[in-house]
C-alpha atoms as a PDB file:
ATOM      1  CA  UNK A   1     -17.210 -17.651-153.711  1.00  0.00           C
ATOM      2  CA  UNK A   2     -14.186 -15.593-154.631  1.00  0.00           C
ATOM      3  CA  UNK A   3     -14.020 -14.475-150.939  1.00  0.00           C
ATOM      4  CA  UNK A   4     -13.666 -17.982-149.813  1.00  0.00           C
ATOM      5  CA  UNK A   5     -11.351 -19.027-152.621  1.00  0.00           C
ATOM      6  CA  UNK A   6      -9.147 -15.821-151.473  1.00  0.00           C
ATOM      7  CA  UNK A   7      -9.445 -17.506-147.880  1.00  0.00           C
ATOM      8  CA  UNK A   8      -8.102 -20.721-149.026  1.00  0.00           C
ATOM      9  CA  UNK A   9      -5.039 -19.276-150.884  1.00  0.00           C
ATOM     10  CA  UNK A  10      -4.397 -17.457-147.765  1.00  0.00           C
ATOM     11  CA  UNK A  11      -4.449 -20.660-145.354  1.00  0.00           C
ATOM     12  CA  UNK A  12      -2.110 -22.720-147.882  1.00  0.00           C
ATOM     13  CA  UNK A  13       0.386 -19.823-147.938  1.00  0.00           C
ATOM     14  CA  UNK A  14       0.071 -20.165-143.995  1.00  0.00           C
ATOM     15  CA  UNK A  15       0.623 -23.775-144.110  1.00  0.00           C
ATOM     16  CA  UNK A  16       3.980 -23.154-146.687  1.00  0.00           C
ATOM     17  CA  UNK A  17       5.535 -20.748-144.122  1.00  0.00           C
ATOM     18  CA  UNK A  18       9.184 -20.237-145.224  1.00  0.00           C
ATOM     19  CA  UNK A  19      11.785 -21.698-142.658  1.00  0.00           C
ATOM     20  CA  UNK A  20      13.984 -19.279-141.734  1.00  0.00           C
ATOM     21  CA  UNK A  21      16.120 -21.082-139.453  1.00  0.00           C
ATOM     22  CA  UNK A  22      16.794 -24.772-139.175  1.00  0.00           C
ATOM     23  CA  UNK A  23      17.820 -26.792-135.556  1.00  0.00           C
ATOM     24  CA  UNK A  24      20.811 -28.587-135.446  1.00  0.00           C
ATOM     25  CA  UNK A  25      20.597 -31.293-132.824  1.00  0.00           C
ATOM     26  CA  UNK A  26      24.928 -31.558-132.830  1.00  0.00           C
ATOM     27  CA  UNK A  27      26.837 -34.807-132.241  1.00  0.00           C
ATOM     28  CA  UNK A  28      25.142 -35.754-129.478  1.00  0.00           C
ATOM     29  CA  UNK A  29      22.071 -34.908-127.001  1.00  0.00           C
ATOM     30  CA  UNK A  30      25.014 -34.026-123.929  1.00  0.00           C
ATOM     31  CA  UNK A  31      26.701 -30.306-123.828  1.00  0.00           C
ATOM     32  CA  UNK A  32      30.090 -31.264-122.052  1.00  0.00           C
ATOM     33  CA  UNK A  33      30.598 -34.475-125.099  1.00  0.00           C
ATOM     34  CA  UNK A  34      30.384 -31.956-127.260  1.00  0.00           C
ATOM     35  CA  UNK A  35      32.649 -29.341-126.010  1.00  0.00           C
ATOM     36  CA  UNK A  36      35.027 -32.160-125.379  1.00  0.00           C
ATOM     37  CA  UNK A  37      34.927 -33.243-129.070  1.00  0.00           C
ATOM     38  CA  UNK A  38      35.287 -29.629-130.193  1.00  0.00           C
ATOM     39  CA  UNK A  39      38.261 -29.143-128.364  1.00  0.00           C
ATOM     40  CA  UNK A  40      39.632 -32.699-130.146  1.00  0.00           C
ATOM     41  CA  UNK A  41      38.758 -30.828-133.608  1.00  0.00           C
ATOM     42  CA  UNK A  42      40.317 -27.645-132.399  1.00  0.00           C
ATOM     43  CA  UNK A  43      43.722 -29.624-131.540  1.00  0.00           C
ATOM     44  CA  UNK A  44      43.397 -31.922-134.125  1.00  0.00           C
ATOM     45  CA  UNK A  45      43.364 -28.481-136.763  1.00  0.00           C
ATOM     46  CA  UNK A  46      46.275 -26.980-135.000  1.00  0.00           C
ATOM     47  CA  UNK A  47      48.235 -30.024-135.748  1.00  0.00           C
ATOM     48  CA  UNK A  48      46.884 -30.886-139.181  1.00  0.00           C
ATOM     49  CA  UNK A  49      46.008 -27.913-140.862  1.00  0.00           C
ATOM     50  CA  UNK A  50      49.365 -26.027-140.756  1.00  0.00           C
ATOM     51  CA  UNK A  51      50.707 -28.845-142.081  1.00  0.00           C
ATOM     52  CA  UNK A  52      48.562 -29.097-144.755  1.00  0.00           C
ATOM     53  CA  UNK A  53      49.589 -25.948-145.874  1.00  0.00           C
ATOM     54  CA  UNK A  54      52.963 -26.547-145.747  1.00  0.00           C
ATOM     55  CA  UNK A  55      52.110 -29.145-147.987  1.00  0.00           C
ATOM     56  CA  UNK A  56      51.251 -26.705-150.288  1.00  0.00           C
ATOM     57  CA  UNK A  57      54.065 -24.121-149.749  1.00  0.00           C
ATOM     58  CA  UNK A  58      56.733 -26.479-150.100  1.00  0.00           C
ATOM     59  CA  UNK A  59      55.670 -27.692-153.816  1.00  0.00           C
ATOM     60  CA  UNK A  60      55.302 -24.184-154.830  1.00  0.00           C
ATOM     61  CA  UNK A  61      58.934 -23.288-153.240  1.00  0.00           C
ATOM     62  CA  UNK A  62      60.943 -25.998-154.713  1.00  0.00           C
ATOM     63  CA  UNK A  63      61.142 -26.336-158.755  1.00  0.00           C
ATOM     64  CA  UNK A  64      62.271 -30.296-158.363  1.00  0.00           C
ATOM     65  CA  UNK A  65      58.489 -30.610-157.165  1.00  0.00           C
ATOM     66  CA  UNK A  66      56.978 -29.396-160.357  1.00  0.00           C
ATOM     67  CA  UNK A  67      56.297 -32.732-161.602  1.00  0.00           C
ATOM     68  CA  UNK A  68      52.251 -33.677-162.350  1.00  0.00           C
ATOM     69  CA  UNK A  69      51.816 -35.509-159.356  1.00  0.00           C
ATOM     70  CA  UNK A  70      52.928 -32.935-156.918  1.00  0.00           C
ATOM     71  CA  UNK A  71      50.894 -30.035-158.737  1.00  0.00           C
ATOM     72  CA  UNK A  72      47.319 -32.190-158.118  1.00  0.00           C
ATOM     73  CA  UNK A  73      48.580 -33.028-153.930  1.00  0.00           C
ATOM     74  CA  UNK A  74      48.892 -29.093-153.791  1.00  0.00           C
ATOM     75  CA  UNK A  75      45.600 -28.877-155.337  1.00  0.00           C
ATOM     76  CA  UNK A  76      44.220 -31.966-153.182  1.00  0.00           C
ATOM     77  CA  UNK A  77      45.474 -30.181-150.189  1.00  0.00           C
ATOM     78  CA  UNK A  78      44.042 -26.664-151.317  1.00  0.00           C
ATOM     79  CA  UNK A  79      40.565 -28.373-151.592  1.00  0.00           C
ATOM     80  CA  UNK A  80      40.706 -30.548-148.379  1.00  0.00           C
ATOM     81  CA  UNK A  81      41.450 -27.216-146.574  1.00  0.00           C
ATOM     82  CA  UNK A  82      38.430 -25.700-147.906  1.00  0.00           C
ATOM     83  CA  UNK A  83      36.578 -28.589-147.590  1.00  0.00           C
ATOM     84  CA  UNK A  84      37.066 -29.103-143.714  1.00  0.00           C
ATOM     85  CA  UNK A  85      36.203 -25.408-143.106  1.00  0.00           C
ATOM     86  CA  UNK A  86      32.835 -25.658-144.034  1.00  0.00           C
ATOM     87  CA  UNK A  87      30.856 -27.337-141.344  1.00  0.00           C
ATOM     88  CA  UNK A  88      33.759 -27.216-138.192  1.00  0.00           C
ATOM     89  CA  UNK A  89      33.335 -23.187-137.789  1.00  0.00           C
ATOM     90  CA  UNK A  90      29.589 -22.901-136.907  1.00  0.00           C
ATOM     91  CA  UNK A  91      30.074 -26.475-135.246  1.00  0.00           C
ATOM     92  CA  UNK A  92      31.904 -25.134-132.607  1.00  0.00           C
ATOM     93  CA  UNK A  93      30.516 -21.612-132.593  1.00  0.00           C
ATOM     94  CA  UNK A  94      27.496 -23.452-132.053  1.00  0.00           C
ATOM     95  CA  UNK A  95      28.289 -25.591-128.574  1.00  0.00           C
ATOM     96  CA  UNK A  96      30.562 -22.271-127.358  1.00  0.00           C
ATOM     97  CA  UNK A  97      27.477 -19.943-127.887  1.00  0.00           C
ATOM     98  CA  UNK A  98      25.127 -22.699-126.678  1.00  0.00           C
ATOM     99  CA  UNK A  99      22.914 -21.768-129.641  1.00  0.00           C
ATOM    100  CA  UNK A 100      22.080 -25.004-132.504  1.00  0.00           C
ATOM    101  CA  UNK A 101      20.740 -22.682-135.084  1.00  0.00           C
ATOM    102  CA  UNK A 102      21.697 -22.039-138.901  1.00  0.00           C
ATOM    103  CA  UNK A 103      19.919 -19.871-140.976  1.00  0.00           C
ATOM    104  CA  UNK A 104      17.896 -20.786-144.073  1.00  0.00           C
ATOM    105  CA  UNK A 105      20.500 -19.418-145.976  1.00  0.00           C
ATOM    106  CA  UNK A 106      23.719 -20.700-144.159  1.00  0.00           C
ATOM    107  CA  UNK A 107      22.737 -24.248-144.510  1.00  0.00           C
ATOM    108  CA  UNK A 108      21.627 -24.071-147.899  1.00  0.00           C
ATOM    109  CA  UNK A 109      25.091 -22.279-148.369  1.00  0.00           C
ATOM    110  CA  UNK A 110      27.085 -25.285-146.404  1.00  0.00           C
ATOM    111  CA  UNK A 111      25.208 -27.829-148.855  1.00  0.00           C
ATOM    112  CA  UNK A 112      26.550 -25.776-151.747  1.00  0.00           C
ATOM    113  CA  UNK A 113      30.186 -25.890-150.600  1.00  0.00           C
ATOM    114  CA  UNK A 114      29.912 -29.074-149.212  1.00  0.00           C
ATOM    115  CA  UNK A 115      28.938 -31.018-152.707  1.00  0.00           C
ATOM    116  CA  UNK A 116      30.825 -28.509-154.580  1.00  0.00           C
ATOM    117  CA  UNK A 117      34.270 -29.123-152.946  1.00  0.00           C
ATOM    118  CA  UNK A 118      33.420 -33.132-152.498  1.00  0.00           C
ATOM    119  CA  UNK A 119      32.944 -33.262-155.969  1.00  0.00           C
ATOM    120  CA  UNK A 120      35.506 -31.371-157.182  1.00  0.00           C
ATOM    121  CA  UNK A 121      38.019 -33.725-155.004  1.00  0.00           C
ATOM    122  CA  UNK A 122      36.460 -36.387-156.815  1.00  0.00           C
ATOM    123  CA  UNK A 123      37.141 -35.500-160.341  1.00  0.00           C
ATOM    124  CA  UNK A 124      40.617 -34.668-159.195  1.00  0.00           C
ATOM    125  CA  UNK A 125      40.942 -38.446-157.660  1.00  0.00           C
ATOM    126  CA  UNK A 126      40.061 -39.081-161.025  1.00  0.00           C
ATOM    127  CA  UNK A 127      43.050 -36.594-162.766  1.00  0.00           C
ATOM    128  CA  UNK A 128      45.459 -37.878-160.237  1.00  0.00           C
ATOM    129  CA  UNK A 129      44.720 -41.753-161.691  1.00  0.00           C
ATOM    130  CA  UNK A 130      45.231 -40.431-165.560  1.00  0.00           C
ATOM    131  CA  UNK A 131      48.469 -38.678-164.503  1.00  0.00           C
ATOM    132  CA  UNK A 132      49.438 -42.367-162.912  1.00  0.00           C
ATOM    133  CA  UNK A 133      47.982 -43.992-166.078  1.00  0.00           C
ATOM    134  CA  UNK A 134      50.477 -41.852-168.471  1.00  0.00           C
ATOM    135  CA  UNK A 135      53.276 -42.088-166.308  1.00  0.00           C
ATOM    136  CA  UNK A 136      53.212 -45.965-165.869  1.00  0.00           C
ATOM    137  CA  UNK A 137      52.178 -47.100-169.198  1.00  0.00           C
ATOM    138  CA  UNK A 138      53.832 -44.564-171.265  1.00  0.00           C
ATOM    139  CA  UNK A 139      56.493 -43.005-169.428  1.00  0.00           C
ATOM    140  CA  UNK A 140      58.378 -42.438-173.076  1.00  0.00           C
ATOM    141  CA  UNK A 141      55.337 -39.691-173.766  1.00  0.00           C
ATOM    142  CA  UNK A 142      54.515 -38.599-170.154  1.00  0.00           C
ATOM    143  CA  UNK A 143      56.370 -34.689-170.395  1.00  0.00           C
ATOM    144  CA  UNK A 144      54.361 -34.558-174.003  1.00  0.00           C
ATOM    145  CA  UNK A 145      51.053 -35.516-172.936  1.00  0.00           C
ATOM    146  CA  UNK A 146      50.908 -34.151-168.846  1.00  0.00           C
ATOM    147  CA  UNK A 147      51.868 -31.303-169.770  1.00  0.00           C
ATOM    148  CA  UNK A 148      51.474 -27.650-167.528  1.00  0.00           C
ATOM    149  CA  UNK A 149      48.215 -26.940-169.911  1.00  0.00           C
ATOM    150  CA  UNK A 150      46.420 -30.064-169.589  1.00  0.00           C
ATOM    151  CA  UNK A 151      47.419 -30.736-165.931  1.00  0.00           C
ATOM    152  CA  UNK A 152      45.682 -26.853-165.473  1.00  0.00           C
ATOM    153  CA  UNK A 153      42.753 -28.035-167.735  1.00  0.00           C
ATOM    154  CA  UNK A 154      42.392 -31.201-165.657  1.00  0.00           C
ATOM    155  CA  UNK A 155      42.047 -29.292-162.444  1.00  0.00           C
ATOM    156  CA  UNK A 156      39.968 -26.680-163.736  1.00  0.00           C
ATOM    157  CA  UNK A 157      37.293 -29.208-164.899  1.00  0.00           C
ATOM    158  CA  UNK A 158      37.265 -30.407-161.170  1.00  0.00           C
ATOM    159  CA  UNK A 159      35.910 -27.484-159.662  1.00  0.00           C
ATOM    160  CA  UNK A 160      33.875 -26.997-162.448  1.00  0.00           C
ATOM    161  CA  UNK A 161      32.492 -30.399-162.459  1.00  0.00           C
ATOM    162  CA  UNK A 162      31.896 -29.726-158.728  1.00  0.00           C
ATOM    163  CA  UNK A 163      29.768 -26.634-159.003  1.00  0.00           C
ATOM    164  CA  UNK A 164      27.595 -28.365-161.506  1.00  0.00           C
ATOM    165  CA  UNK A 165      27.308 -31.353-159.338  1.00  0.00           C
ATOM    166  CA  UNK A 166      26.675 -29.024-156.260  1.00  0.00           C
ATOM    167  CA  UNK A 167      24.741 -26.319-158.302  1.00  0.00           C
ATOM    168  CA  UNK A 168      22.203 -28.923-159.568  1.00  0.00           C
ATOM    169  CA  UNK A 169      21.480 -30.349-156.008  1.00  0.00           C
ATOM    170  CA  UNK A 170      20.850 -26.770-154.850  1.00  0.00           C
ATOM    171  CA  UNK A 171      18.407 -25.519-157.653  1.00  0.00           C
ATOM    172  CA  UNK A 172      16.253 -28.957-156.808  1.00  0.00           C
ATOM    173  CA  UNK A 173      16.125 -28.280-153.511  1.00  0.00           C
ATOM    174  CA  UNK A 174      15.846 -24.318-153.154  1.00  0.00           C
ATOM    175  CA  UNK A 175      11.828 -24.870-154.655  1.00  0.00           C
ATOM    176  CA  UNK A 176      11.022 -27.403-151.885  1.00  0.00           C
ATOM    177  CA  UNK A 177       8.095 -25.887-149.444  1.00  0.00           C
ATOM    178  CA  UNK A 178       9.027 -26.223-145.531  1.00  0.00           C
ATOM    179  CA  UNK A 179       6.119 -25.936-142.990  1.00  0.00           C
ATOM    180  CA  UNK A 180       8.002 -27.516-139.954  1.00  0.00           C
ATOM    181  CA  UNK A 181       9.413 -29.359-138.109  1.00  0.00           C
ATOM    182  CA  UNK A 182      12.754 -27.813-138.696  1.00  0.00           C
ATOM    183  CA  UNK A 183      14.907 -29.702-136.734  1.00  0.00           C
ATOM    184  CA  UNK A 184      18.096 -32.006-138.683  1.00  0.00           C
ATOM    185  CA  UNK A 185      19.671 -35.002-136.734  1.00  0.00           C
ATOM    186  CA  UNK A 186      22.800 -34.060-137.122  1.00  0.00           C
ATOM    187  CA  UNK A 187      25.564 -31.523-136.744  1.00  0.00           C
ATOM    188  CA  UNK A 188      25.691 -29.342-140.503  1.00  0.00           C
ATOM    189  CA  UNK A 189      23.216 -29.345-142.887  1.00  0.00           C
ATOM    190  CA  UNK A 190      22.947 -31.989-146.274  1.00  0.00           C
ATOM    191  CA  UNK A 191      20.635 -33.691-148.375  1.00  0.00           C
ATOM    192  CA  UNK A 192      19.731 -36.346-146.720  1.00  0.00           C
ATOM    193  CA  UNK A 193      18.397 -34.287-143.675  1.00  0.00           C
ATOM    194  CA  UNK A 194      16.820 -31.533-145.195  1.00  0.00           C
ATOM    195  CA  UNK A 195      14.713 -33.315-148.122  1.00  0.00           C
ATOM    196  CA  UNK A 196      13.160 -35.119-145.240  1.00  0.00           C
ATOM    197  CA  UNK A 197      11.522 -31.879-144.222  1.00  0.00           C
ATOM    198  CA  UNK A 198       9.764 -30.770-146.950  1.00  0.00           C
ATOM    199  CA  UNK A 199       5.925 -30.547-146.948  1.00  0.00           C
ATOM    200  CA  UNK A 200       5.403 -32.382-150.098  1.00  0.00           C
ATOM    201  CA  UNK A 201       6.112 -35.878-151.640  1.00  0.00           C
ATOM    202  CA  UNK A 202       9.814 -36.068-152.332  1.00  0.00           C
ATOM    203  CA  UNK A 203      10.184 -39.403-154.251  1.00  0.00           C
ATOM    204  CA  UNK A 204      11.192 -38.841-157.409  1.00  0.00           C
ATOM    205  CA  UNK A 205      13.922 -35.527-155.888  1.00  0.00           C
ATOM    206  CA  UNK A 206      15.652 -38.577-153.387  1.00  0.00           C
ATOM    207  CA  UNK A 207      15.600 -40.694-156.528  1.00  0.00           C
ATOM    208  CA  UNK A 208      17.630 -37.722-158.721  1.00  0.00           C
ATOM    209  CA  UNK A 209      19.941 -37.182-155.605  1.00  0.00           C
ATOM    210  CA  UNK A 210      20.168 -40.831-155.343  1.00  0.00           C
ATOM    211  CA  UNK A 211      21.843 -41.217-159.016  1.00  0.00           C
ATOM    212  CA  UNK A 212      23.523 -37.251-158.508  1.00  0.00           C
ATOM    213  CA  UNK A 213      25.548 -38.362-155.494  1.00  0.00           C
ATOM    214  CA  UNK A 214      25.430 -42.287-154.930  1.00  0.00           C
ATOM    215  CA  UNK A 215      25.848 -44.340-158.008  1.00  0.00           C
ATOM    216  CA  UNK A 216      28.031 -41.369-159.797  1.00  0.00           C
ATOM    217  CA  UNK A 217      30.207 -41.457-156.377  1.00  0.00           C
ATOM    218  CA  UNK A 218      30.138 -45.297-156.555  1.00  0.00           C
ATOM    219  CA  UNK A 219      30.555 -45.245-160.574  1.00  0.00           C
ATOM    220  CA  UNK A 220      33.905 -43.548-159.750  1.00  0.00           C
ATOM    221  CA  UNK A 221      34.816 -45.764-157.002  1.00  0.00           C
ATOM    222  CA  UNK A 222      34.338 -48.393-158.624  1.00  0.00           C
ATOM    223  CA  UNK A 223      36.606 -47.058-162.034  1.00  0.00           C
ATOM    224  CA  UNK A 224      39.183 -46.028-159.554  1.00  0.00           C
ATOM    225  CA  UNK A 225      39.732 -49.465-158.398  1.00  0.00           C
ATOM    226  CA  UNK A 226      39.891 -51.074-161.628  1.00  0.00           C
ATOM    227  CA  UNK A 227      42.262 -48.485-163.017  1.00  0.00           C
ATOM    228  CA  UNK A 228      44.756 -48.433-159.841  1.00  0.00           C
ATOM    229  CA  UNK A 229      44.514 -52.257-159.521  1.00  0.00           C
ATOM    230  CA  UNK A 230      45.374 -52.527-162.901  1.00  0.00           C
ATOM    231  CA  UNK A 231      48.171 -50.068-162.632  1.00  0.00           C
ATOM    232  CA  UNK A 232      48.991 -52.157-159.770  1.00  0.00           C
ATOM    233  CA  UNK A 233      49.726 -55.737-161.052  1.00  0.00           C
ATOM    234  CA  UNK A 234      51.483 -53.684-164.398  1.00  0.00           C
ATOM    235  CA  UNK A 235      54.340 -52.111-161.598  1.00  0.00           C
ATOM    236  CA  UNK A 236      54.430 -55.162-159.644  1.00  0.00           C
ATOM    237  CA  UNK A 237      55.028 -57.831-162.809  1.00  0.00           C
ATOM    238  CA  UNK A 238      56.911 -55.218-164.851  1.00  0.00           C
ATOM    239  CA  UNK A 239      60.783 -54.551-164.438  1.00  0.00           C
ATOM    240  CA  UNK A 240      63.175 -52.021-164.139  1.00  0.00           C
ATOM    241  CA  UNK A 241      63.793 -48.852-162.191  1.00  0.00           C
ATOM    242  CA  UNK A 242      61.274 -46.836-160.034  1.00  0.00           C
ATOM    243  CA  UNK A 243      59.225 -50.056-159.713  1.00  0.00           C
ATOM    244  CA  UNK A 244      59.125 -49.592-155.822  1.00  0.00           C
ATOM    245  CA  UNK A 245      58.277 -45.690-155.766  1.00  0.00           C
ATOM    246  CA  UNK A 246      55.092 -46.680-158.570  1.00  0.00           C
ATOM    247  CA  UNK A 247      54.310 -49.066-156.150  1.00  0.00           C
ATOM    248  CA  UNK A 248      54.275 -47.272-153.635  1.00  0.00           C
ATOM    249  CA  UNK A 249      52.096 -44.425-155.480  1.00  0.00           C
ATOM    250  CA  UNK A 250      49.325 -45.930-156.278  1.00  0.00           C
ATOM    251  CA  UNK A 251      48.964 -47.871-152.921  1.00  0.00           C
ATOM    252  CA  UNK A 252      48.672 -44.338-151.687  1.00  0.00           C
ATOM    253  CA  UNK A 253      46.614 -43.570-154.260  1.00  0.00           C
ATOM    254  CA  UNK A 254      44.404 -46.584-152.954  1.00  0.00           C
ATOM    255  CA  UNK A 255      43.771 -45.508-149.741  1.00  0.00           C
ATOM    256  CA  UNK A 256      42.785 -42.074-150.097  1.00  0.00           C
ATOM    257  CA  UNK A 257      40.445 -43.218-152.623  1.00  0.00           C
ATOM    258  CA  UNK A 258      38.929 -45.987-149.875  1.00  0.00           C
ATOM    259  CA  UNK A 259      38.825 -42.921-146.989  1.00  0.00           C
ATOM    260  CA  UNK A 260      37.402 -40.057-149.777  1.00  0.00           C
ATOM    261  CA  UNK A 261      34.478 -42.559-151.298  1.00  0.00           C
ATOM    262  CA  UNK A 262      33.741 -44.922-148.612  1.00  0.00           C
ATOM    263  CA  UNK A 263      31.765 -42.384-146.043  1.00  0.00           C
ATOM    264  CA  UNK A 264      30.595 -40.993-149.433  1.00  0.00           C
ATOM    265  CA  UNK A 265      29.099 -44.329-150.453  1.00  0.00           C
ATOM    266  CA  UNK A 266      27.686 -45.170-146.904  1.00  0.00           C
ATOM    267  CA  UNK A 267      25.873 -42.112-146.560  1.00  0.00           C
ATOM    268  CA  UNK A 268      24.228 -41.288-150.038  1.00  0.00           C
ATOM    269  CA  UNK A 269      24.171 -44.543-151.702  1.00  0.00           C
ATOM    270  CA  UNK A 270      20.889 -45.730-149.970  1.00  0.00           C
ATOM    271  CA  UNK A 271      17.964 -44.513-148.816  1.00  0.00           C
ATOM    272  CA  UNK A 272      17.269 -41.239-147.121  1.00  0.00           C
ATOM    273  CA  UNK A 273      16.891 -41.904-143.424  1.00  0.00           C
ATOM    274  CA  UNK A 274      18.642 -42.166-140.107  1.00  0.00           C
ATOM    275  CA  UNK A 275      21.073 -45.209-139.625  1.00  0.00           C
ATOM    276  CA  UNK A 276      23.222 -45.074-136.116  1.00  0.00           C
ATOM    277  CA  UNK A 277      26.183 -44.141-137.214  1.00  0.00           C
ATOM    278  CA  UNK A 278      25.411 -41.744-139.733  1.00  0.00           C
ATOM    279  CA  UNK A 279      26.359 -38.945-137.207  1.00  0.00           C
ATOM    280  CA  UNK A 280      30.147 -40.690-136.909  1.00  0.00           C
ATOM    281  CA  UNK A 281      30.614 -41.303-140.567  1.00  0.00           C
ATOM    282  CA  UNK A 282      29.282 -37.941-141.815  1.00  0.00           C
ATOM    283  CA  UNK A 283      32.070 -36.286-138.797  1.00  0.00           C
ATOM    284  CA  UNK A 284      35.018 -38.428-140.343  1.00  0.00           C
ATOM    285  CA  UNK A 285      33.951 -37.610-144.163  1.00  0.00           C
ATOM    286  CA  UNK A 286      33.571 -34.005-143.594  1.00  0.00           C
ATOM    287  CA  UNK A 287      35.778 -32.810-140.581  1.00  0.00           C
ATOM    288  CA  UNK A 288      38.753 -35.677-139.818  1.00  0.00           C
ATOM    289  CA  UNK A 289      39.919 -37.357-143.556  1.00  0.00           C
ATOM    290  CA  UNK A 290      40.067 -34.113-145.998  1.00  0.00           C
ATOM    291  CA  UNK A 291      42.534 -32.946-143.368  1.00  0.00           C
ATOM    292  CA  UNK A 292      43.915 -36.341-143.795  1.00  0.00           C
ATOM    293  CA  UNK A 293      44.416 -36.988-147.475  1.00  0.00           C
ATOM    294  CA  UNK A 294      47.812 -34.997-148.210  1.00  0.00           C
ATOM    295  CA  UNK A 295      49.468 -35.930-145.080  1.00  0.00           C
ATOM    296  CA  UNK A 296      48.906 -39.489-145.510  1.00  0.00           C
ATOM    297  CA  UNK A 297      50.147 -39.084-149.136  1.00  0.00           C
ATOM    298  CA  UNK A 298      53.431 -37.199-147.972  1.00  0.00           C
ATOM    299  CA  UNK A 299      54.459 -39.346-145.036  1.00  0.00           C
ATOM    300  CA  UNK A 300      54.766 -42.134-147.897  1.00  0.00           C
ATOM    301  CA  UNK A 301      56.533 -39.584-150.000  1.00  0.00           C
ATOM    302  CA  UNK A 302      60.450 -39.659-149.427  1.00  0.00           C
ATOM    303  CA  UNK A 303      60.940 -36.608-152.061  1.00  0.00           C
ATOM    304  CA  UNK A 304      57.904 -34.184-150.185  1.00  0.00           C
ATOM    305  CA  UNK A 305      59.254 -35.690-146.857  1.00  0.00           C
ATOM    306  CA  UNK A 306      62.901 -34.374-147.259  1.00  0.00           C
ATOM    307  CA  UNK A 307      61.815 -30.842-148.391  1.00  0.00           C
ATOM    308  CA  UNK A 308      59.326 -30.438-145.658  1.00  0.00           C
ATOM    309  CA  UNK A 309      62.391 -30.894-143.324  1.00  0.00           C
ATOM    310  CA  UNK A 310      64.539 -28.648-145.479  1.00  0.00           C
ATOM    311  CA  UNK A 311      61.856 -25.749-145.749  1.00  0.00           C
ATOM    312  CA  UNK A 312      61.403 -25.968-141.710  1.00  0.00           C
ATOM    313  CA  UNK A 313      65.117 -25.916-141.220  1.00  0.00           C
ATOM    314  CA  UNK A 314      65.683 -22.597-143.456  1.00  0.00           C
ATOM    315  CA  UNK A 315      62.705 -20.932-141.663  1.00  0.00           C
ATOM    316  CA  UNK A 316      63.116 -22.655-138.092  1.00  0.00           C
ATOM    317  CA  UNK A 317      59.147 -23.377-138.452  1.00  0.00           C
END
């Protein structure tokens, strides 16, 4: 009896084999589409990422740039650079090597950074609108209350809300058995592929990742909205100077806020399986708009604009 109890133990470890390697089937099924959209994303980071960081050079170089606002786009800029470095590299060192593999470890490790900078961006959408909120309803008390402390303490609590978004997601799914297959539709490793894999019932996890990601990201979507809309109709019906800029601010504002939640929304707020464009939406959210975000917020930005063009003019960039 104990022998064949000892027998049984072995054959369920057997059928719980670690994985220590997961497939990634890439963007699509053909090798030259994908080498042709690699070389897009390697163009489209030669153009976009330099100037991303001289996004963030030119705020730290010029004191008339110290305001609130332009301390959270360098931070927005910092993050969206880290943020569209974490799936892109083994991407392409993927279709150059002709290899689709990523260790246990390395796509655990790209969930990590990939929920931890997304959510961190996310409380800092949600800094950015309180900075708007002081400035446009009580300008009179805006150097008092967004002050160099609190604007630090607001951008701190970002990343730190991120890793405990992030960190939660990753203790949850680090215990999950996987006995094969080990292949994920799709070109990095997340959530919604990876649950799917497990060799046990995963109902009530996809139901905790359901509220961690979707209705929190949609909660704040939603908030975001209100608050900007409401900011909104207050510049456009109030009066007197800087009404156009304010405007013009939290249109911006807007938009990123449509291109940072609505991927976010499409992919995690519903259920976990494969629609046909999940493979397009996932490539804008994670590769194309982070590098996006500060450069559409600057080329609405006379003041950013005109140092840009001073900073490149000193340096002959």
């Amino acid at each position: 009896m104990e022998q064949w109890n000892h027998t049984v133990v072995e054959m369920e470890q057997l059928n719980y084999t670690v994985v220590a390697e997961f497939v990634l089937q890439g963007l699509s099924q053909i090798w030259e589409l994908q080498l042709f959209l690699c070389c897009l994303l390697l163009l489209f980071y030669v153009i976009i990422l330099p100037g991303n960081i001289l996004i963030i050079v030119t705020i730290l170089k010029y004191s008339h740039l110290g305001s609130p606002m332009f301390f959270f786009l360098a931070n927005l800029a910092l993050m969206d650079i880290c943020y569209s470095c974490v799936t892109p590299p083994k991407m392409i060192a993927n279709v150059l090597a002709g290899c689709r593999t990523i260790s246990y470890r390395g796509c655990i490790a790209q969930l990590f950074f990939i929920h931890f900078l997304g959510g961190a961006e996310i409380n800092l959408l949600i800094a950015m609108a309180v900075d708007r909120y002081v400035a446009i309803c009580h300008p009179l008390h805006y150097a008092t209350v967004m002050t160099r402390v609190v604007c630090w303490m607001l951008v701190v609590g970002s990343w730190a809300g991120g890793f405990i978004h992030s960190i939660i997601q990753v203790i949850l799914i680090i215990p999950l058995p996987f006995c094969g297959p080990n292949e994920l539709d799709n070109f990095f490793c997340d959530i919604t592929q990876i649950i799917k894999l497990a060799c046990t019932n995963t109902y009530a996890l996809e139901f905790v990742m359901f509220v961690n990601s979707g209705l929190v990201t949609t909660g704040c979507f939603i908030l975001l909205l209100i608050s900007y809309g409401a900011l909104l109709v207050k510049v456009r019906t109030g009066s007197g100077q800087g009404k156009s800029k304010a405007s013009s601010t939290c249109i911006t504002h807007i938009i990123i806020v449509f291109i940072m939640f609505g991927p976010a929304i499409y992919i995690y707020c519903r259920p976990f399986q494969d629609f046909p464009f999940d493979k397009i939406v996932a490539f804008f959210h994670t590769v194309v708009f982070p590098l996006m975000n500060p450069t559409i917020y600057t080329l609405r930005n006379k003041e950013i604009k005109v140092a840009m063009w001073r900073l490149m003019m000193k340096y002959k960039i």
